[in-house]
PDB file of N, CA and C in Angstrom:
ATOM      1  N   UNK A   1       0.842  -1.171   0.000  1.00  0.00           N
ATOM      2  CA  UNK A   1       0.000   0.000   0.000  1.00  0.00           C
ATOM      3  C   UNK A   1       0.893   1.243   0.000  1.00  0.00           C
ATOM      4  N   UNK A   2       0.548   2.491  -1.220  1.00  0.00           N
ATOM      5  CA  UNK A   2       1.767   3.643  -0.354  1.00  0.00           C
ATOM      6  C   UNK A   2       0.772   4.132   0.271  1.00  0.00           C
ATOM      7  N   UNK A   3       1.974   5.182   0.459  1.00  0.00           N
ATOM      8  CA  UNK A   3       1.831   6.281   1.078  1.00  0.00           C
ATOM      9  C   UNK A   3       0.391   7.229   1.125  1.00  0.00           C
ATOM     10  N   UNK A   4      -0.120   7.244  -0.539  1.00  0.00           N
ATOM     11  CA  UNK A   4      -0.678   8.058  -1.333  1.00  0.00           C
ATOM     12  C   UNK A   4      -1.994   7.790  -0.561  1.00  0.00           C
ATOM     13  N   UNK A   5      -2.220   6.132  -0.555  1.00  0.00           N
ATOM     14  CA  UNK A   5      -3.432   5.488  -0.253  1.00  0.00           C
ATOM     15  C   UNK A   5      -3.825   5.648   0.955  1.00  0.00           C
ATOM     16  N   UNK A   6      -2.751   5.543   2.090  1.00  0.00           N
ATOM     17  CA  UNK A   6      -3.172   5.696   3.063  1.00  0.00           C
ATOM     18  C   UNK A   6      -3.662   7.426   3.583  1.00  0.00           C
ATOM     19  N   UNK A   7      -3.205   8.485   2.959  1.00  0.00           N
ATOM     20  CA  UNK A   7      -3.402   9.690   3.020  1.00  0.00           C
ATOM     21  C   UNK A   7      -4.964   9.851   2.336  1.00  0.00           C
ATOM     22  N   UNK A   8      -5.070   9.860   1.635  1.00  0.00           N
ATOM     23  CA  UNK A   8      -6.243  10.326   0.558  1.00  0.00           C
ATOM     24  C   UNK A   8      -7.376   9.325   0.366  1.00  0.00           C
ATOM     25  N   UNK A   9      -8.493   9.481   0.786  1.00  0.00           N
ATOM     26  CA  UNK A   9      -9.497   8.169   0.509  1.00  0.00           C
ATOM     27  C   UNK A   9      -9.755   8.638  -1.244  1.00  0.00           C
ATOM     28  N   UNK A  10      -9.933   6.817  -1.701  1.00  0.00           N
ATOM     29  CA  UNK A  10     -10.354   7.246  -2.665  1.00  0.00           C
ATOM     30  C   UNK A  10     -11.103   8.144  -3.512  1.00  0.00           C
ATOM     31  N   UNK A  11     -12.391   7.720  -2.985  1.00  0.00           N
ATOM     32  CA  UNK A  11     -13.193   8.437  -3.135  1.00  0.00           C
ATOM     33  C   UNK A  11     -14.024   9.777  -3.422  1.00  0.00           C
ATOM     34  N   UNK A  12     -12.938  10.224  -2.727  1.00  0.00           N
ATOM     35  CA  UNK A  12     -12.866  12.322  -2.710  1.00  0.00           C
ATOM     36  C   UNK A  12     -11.616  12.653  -4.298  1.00  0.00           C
ATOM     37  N   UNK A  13     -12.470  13.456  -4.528  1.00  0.00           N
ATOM     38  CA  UNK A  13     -11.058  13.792  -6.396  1.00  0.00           C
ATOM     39  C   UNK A  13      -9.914  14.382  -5.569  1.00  0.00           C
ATOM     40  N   UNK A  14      -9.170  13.793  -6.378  1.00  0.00           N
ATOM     41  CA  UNK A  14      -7.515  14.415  -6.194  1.00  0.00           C
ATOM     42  C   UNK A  14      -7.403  15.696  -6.717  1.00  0.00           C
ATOM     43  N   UNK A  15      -7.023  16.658  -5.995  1.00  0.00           N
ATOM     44  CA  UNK A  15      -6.929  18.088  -6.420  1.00  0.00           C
ATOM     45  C   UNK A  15      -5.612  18.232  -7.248  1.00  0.00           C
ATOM     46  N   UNK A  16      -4.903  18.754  -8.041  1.00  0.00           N
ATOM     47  CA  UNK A  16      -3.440  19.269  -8.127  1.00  0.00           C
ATOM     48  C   UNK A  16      -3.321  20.899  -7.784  1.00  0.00           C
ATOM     49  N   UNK A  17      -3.036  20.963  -6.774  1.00  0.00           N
ATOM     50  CA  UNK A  17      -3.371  22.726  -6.191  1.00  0.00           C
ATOM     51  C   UNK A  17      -2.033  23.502  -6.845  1.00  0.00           C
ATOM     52  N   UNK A  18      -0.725  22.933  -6.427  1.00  0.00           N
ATOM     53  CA  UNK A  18       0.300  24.130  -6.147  1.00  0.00           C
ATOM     54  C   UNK A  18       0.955  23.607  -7.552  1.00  0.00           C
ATOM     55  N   UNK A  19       1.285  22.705  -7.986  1.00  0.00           N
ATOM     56  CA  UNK A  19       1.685  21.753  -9.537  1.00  0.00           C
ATOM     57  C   UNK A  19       0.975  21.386 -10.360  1.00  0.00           C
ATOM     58  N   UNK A  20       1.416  21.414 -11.910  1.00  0.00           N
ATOM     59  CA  UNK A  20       0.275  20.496 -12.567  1.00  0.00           C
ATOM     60  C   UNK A  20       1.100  19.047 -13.101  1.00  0.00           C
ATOM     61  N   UNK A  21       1.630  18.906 -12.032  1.00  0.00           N
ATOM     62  CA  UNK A  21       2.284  17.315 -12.230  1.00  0.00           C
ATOM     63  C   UNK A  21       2.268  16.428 -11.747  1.00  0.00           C
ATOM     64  N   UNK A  22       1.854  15.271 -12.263  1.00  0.00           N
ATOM     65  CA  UNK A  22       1.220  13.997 -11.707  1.00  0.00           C
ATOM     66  C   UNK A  22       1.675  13.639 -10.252  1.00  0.00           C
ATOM     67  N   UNK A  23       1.043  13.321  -9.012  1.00  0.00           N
ATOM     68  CA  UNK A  23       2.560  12.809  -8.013  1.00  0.00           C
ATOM     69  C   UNK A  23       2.699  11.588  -8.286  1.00  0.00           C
ATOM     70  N   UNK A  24       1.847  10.894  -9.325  1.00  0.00           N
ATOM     71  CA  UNK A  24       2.320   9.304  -9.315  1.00  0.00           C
ATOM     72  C   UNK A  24       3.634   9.249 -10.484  1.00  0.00           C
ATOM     73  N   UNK A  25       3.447   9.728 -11.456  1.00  0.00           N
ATOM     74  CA  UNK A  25       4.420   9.635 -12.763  1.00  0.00           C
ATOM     75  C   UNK A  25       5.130  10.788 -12.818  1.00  0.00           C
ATOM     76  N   UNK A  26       5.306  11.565 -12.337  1.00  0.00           N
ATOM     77  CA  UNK A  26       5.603  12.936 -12.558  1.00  0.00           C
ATOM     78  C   UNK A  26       5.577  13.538 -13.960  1.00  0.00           C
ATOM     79  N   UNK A  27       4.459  13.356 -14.346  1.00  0.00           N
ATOM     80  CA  UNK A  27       4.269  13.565 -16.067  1.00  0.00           C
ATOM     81  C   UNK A  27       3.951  15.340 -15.627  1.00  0.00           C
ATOM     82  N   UNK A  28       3.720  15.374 -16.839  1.00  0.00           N
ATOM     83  CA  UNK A  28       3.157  17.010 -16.650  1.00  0.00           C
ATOM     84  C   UNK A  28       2.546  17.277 -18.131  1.00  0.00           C
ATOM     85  N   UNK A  29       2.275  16.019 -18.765  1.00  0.00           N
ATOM     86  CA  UNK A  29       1.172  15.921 -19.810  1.00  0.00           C
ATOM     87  C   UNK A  29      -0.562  15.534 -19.478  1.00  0.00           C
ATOM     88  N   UNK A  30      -1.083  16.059 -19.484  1.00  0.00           N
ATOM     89  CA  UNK A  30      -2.941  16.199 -19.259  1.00  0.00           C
ATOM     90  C   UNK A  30      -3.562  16.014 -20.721  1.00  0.00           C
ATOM     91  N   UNK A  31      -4.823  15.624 -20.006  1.00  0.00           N
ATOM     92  CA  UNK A  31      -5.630  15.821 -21.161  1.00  0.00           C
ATOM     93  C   UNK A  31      -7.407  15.793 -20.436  1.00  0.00           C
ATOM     94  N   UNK A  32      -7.908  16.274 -21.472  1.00  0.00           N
ATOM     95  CA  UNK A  32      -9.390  16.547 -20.757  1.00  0.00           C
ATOM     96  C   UNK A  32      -9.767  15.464 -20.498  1.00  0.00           C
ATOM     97  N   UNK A  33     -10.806  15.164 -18.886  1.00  0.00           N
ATOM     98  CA  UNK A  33     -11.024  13.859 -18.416  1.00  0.00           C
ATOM     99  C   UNK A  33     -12.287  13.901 -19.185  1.00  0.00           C
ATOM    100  N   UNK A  34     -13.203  12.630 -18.980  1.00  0.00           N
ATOM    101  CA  UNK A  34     -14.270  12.576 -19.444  1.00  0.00           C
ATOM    102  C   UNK A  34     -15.185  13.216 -18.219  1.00  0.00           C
ATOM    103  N   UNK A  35     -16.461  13.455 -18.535  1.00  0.00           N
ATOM    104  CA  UNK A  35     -17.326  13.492 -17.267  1.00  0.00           C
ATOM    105  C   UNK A  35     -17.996  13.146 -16.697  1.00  0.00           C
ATOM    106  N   UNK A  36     -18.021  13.479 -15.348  1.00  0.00           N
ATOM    107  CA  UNK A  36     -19.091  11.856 -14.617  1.00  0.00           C
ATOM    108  C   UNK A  36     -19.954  13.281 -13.617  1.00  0.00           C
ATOM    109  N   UNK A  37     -20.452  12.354 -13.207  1.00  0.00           N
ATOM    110  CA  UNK A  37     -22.552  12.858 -12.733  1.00  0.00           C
ATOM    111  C   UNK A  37     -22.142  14.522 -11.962  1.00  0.00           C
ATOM    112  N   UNK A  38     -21.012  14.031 -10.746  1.00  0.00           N
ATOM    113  CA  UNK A  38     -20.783  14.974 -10.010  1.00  0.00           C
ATOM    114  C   UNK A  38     -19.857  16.374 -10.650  1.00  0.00           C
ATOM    115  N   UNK A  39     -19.376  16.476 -11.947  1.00  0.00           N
ATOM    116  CA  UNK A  39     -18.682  17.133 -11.898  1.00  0.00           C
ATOM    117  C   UNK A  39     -19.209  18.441 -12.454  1.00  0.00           C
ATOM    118  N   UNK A  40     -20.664  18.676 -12.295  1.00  0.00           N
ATOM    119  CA  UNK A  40     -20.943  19.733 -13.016  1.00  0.00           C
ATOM    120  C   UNK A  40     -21.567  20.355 -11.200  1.00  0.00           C
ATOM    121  N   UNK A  41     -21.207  19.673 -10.119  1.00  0.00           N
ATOM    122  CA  UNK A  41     -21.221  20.498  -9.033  1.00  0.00           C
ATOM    123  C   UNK A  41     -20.069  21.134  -8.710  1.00  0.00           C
ATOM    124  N   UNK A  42     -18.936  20.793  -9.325  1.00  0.00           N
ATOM    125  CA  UNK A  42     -17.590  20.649  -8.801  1.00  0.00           C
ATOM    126  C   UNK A  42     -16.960  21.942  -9.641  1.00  0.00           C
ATOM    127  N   UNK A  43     -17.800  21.731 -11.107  1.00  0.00           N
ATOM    128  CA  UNK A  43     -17.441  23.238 -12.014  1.00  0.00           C
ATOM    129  C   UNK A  43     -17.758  24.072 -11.181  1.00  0.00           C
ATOM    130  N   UNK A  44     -18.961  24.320 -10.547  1.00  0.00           N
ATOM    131  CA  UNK A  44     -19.182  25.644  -9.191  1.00  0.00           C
ATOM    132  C   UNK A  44     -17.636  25.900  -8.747  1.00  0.00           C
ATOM    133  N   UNK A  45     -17.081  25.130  -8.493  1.00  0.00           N
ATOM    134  CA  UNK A  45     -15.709  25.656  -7.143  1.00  0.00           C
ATOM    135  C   UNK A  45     -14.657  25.882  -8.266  1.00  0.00           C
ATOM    136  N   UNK A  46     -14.814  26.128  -9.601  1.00  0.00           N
ATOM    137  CA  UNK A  46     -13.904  26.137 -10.426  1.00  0.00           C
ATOM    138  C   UNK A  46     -12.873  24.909 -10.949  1.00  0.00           C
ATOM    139  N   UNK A  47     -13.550  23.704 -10.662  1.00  0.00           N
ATOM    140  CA  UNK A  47     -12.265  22.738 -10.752  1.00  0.00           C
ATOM    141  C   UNK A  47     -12.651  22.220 -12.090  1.00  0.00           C
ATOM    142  N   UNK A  48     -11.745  21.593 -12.988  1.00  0.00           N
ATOM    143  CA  UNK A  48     -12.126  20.787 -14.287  1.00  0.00           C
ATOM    144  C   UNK A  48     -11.020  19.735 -14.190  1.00  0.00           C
ATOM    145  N   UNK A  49     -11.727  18.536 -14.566  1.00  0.00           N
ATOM    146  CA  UNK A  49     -10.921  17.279 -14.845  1.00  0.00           C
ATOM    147  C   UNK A  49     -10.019  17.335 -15.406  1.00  0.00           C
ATOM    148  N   UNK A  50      -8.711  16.626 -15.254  1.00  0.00           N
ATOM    149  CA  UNK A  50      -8.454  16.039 -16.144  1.00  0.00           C
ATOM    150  C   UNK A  50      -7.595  14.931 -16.065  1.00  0.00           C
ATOM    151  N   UNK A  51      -7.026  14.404 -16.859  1.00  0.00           N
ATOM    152  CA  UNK A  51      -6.033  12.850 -17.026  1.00  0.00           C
ATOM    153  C   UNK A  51      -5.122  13.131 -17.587  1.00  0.00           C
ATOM    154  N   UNK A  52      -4.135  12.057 -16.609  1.00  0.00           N
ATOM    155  CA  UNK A  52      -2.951  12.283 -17.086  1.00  0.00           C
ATOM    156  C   UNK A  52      -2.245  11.246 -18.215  1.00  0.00           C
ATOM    157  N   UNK A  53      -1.793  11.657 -19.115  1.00  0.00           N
ATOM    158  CA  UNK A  53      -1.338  10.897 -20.230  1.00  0.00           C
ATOM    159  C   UNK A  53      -0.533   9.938 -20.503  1.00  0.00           C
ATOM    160  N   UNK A  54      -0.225   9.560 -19.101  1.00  0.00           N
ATOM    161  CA  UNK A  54       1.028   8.183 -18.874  1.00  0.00           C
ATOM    162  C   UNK A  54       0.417   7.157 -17.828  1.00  0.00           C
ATOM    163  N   UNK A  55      -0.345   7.812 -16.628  1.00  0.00           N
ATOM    164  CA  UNK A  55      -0.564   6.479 -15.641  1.00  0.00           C
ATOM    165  C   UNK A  55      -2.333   6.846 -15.520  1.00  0.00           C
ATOM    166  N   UNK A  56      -2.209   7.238 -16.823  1.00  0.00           N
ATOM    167  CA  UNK A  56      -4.033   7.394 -16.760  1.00  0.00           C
ATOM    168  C   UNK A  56      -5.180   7.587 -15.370  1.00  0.00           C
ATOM    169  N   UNK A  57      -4.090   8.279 -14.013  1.00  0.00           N
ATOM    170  CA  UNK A  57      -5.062   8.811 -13.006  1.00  0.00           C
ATOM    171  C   UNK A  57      -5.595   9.697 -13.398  1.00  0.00           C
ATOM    172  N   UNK A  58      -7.179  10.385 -12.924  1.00  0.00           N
ATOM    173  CA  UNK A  58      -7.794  11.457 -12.991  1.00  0.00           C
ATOM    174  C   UNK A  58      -7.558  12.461 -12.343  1.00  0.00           C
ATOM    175  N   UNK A  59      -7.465  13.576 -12.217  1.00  0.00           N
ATOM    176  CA  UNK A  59      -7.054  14.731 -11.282  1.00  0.00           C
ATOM    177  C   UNK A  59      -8.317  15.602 -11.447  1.00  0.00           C
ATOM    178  N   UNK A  60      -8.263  16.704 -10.993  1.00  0.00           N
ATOM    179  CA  UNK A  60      -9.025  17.551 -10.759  1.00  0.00           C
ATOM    180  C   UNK A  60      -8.061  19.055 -10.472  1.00  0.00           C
ATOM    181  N   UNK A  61      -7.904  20.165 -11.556  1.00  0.00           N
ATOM    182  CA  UNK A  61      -7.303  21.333 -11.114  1.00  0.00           C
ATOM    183  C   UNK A  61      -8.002  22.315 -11.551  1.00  0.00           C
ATOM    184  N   UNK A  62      -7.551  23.330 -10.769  1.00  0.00           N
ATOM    185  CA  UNK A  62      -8.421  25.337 -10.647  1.00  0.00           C
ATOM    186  C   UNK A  62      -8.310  25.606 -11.947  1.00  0.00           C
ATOM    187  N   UNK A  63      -9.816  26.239 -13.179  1.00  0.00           N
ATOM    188  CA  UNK A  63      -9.640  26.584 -13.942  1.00  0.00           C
ATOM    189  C   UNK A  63      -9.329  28.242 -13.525  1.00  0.00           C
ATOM    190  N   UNK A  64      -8.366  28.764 -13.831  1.00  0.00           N
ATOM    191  CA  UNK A  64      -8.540  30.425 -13.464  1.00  0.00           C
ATOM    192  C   UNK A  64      -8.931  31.294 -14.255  1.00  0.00           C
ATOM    193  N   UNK A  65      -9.498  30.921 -15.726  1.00  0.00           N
ATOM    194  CA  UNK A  65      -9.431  31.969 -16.653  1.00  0.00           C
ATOM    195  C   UNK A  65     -10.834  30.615 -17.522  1.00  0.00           C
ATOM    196  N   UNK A  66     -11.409  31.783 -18.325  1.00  0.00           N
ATOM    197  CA  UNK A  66     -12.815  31.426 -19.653  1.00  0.00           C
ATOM    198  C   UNK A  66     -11.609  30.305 -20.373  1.00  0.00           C
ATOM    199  N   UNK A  67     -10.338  30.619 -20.562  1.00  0.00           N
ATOM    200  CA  UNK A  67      -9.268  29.969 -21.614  1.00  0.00           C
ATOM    201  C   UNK A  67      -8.922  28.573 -21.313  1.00  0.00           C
ATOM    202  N   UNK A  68      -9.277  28.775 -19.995  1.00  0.00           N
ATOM    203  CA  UNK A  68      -8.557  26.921 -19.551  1.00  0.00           C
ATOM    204  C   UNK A  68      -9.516  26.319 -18.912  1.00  0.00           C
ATOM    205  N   UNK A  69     -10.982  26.575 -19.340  1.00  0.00           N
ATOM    206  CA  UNK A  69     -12.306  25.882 -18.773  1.00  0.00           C
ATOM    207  C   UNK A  69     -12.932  25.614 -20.362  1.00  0.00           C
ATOM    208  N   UNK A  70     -12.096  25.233 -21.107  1.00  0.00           N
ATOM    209  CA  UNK A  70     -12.504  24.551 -22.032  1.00  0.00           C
ATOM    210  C   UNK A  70     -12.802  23.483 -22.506  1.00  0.00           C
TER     211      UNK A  70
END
């Protein structure tokens, strides 16, 4: 089990707050996630999906601008 698992329940989305780089792969390639039921509550707080392009986890980071809530 790491570290990761025992910190973070699944369940709740993984934020990327201060980086936009994976902590599992350290990729720093994204791509738009697909969308599921809850995430058009979650657009409220500004967050948008997305996936990362090597270990295919989902993330969740701050859109700050009309440009990157696309």
């Amino acid at each position: 089990m790491s570290a990761e698992a025992r910190t973070w329940p699944n369940w709740l989305p993984h934020v990327l707050i201060t980086r936009r780089q994976c902590p599992r792969c350290n990729s720093v390639q994204f791509k738009h996630a697909e969308l599921r039921s809850y995430d058009g509550l979650l657009r409220m707080f500004a967050l948008r999906p997305v996936r990362c392009m090597f270990c295919w986890r989902r993330y969740y980071w701050f859109a700050v601008s009309a440009a990157n809530a696309e």
